[in-house]
Protein backbone atom coordinates (compact mmCIF):
# COMPACT_ATOMS: atom_id res chain seq x y z
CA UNK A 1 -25.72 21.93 16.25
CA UNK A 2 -24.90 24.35 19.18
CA UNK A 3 -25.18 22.65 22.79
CA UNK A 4 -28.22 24.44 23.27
CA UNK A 5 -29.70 22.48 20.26
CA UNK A 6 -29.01 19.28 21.95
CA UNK A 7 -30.10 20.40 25.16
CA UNK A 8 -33.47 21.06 23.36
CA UNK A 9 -33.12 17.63 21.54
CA UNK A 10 -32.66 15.65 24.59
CA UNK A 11 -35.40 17.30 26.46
CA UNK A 12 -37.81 16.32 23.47
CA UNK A 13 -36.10 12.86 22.90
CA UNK A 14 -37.23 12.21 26.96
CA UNK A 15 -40.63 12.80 26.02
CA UNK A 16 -40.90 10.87 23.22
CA UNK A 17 -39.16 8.11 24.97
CA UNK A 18 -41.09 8.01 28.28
CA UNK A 19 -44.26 8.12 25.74
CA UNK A 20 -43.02 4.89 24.08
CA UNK A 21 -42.16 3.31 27.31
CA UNK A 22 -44.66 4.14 29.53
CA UNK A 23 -44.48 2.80 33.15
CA UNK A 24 -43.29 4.80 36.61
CA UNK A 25 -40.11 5.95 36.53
CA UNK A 26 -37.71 6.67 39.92
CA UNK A 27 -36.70 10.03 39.34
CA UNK A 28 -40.07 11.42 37.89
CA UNK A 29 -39.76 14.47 34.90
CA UNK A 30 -36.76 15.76 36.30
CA UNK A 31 -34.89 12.31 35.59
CA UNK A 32 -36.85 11.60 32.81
CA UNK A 33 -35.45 14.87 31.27
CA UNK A 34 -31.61 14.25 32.33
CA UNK A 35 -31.88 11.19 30.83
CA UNK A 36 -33.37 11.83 27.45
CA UNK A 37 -30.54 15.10 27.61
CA UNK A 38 -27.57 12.34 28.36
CA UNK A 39 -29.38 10.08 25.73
CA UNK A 40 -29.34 12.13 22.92
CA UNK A 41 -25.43 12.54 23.68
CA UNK A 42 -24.90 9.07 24.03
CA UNK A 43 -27.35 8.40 21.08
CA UNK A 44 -24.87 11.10 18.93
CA UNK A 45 -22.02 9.43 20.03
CA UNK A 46 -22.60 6.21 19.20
CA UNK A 47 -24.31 6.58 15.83
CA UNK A 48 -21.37 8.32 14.91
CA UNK A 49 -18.67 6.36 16.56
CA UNK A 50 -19.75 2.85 16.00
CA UNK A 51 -22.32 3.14 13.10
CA UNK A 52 -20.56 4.63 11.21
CA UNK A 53 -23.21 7.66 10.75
CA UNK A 54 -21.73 10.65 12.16
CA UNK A 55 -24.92 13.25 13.10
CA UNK A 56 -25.92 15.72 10.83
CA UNK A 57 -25.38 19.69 11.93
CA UNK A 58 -29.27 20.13 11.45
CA UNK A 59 -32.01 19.43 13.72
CA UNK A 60 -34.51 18.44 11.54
CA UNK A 61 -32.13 15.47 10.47
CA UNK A 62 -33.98 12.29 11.13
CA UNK A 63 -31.00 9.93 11.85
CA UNK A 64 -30.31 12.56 14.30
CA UNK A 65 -33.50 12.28 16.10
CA UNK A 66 -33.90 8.38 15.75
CA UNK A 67 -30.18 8.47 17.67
CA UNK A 68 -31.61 11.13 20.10
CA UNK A 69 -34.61 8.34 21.15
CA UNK A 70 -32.88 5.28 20.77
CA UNK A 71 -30.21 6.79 23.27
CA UNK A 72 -32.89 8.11 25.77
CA UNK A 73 -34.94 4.58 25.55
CA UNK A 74 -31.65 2.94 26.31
CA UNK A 75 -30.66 4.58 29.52
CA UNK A 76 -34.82 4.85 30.50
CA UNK A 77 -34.54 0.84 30.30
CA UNK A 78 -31.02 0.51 32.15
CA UNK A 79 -32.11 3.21 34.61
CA UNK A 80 -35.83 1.32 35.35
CA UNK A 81 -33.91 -2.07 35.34
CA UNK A 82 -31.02 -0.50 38.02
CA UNK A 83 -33.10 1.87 40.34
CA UNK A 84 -36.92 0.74 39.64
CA UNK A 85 -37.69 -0.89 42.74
CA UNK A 86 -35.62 1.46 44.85
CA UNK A 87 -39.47 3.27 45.64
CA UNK A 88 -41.03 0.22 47.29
């Protein structure tokens, strides 16, 4: 996939992970969307580092997608647990 590709990826990976972990978030849809970008990365990187599932070259792979979320879920939750109640 072309970097474009994962830009799209991430953008919809955000999405899908703010909709499965719903709450307020400190950097609204702008950091929402940065981190389901660096997610899918991450996500990528670590399914095919560590899991031994290196990520397909097309985007309608599943694995590719379910690394895309888990990555952007990930850094929601660290990013919510590190700068959540920096609002208050």
């Amino acid at each position: 996939m072309s970097i474009i590709s994962w830009i799209i990826l991430g953008l919809l990976a955000g999405a899908i992970a703010k909709f499965l972990l719903p709450g307020r978030d400190p950097g609204g849809f702008i950091g929402t969307t940065l981190i389901g970008v660096t997610g899918a990365f991450l996500g990528g990187w670590i399914s095919a580092r560590w899991l031994d599932h290196p990520v397909s070259k097309h985007f309608y792979d599943g694995a590719t997608w379910a690394a895309a979320i888990g990555g952007s879920l990930v850094l929601l939750i660290l990013y919510r647990v590190l700068f959540g109640d920096s609002r208050r």
